[in-house]
N, C-alpha and C. Protein backbone atom coordinates (compact mmCIF):
# COMPACT_ATOMS: atom_id res chain seq x y z
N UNK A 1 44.86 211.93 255.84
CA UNK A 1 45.67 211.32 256.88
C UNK A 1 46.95 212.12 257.12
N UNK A 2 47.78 212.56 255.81
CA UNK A 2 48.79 213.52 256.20
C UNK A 2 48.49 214.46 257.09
N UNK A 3 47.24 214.99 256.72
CA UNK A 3 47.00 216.26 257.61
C UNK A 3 46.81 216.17 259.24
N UNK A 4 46.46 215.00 259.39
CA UNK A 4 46.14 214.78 260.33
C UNK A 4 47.71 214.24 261.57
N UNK A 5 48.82 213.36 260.91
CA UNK A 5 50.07 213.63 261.16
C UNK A 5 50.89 214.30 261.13
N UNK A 6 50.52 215.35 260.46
CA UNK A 6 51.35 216.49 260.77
C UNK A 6 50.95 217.70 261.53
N UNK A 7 49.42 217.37 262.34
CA UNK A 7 48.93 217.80 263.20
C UNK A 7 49.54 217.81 264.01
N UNK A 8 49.35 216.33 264.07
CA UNK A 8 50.06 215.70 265.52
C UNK A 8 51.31 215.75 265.65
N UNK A 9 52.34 215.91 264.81
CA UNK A 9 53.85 216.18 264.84
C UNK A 9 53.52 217.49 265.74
N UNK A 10 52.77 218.34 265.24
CA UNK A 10 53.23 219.76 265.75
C UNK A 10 52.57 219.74 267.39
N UNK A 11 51.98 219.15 267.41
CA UNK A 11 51.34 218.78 269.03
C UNK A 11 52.41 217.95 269.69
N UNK A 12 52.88 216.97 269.42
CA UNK A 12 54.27 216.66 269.73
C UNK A 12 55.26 217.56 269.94
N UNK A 13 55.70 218.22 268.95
CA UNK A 13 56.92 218.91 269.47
C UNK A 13 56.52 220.63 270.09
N UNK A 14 55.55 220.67 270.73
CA UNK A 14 54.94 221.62 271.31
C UNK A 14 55.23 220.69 272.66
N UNK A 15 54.52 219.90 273.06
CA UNK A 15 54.85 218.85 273.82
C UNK A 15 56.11 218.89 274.65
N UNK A 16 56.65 218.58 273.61
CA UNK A 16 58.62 218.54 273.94
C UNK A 16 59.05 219.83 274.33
N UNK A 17 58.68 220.96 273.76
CA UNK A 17 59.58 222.15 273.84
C UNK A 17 58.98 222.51 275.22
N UNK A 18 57.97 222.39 275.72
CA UNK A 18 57.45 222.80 276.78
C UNK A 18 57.68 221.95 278.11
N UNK A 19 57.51 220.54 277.83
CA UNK A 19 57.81 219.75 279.17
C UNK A 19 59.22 219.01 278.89
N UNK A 20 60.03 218.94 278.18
CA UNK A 20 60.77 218.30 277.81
C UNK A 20 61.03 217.20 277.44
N UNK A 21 61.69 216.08 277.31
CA UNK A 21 61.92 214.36 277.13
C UNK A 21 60.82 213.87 277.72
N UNK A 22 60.65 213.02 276.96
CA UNK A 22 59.39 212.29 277.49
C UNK A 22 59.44 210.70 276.78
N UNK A 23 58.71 209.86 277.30
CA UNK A 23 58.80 208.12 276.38
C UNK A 23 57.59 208.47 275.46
N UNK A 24 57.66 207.82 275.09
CA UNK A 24 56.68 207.31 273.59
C UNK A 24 55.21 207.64 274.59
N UNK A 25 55.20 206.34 275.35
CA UNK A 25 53.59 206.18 276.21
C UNK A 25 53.22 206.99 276.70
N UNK A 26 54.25 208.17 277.79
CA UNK A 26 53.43 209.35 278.74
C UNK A 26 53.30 210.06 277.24
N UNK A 27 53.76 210.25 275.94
CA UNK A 27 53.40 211.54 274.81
C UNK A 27 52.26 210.91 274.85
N UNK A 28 51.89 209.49 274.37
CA UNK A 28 50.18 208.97 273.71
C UNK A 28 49.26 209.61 274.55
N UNK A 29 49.54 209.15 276.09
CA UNK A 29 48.77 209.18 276.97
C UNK A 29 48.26 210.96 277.26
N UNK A 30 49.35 211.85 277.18
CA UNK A 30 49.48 213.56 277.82
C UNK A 30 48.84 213.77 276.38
N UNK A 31 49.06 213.37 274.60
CA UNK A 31 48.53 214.13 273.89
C UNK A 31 46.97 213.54 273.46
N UNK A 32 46.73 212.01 274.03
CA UNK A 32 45.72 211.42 274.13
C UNK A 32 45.21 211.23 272.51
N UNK A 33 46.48 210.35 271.90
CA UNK A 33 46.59 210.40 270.38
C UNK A 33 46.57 208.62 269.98
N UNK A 34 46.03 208.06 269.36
CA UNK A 34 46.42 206.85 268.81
C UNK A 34 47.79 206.44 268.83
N UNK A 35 48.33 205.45 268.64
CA UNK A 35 49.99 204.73 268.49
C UNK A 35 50.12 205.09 267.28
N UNK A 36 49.01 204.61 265.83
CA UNK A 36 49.32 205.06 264.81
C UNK A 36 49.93 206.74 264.41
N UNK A 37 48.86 207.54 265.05
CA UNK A 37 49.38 209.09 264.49
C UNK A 37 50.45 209.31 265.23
N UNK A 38 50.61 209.10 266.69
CA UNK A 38 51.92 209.32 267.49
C UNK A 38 53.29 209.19 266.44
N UNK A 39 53.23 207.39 266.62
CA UNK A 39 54.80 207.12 265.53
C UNK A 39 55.05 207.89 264.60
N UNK A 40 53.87 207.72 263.63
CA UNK A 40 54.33 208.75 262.44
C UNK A 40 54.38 210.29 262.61
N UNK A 41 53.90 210.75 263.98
CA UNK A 41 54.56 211.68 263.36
C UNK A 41 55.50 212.17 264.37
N UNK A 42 56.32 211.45 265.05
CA UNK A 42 57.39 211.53 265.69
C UNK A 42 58.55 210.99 264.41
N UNK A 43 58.01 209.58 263.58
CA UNK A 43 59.02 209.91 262.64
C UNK A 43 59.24 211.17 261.43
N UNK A 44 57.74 211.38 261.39
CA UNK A 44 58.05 213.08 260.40
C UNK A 44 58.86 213.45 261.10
N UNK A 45 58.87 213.94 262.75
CA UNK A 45 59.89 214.81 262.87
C UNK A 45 61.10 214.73 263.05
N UNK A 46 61.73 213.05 263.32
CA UNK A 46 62.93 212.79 263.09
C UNK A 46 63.24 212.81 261.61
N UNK A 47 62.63 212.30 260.65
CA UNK A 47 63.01 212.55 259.43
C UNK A 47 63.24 214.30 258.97
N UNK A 48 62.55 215.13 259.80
CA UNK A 48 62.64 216.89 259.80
C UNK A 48 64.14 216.97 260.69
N UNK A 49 64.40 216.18 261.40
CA UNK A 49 65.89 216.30 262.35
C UNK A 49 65.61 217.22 263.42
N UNK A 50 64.25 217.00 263.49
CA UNK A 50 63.81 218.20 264.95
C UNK A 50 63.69 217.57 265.90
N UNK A 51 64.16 215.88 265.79
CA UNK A 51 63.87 215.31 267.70
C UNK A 51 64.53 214.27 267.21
N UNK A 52 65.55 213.60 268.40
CA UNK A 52 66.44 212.46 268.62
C UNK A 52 65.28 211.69 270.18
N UNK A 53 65.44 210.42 269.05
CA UNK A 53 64.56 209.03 269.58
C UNK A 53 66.15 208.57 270.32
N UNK A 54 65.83 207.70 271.52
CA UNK A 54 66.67 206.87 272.35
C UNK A 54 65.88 205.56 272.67
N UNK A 55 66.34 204.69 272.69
CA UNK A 55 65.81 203.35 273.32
C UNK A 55 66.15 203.58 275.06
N UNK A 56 64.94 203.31 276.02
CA UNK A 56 65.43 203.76 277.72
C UNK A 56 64.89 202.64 277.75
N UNK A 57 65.38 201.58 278.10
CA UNK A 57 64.98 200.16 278.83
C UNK A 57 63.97 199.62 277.94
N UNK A 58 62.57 199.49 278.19
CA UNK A 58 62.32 198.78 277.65
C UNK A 58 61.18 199.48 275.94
N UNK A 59 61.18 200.93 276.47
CA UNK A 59 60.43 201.73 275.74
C UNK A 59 61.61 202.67 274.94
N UNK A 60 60.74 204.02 274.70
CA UNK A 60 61.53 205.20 273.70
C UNK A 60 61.54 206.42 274.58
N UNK A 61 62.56 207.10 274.34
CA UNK A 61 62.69 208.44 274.83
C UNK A 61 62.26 209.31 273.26
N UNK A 62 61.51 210.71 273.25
CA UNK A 62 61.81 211.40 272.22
C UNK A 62 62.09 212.64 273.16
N UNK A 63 63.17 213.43 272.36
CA UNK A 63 63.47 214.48 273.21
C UNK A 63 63.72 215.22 271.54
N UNK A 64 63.58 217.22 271.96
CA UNK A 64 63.71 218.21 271.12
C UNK A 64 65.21 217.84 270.93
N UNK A 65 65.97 217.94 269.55
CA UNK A 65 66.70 218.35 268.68
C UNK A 65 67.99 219.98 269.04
N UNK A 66 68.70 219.78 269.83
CA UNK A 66 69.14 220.97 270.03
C UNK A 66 70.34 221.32 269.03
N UNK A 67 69.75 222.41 268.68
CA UNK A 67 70.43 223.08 267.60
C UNK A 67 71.77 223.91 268.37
């Protein structure tokens, strides 16, 4: 299962670096990933400090980490 979330982290922030900010739902939907692997591994990568989560109304923003 790790392997498989930290797949998907890196498909995520491939994601991000390329189209930019995005909510939670268009990432599930554009990386066509479960809710389960999504979250976790959007939190791997906030716990990595490579992407800042926002609350936008009624959903999530994740956007890349600018260094």
């Amino acid at each position: 299962m790790n392997h498989e979330i930290g797949f998907t982290a890196g498909k995520v922030w491939h994601a991000l670096r390329d189209n930019g900010a995005a909510s939670v739902t268009k990432l599930k939907n554009q990386l066509k990933v479960d809710a389960f692997s999504l979250n976790a591994a959007i939190g791997w990568l906030a716990r990595e400090d490579k992407v800042v989560v926002e609350k936008s109304g009624k959903s999530y923003k994740v956007a890349l980490k600018e260094n």
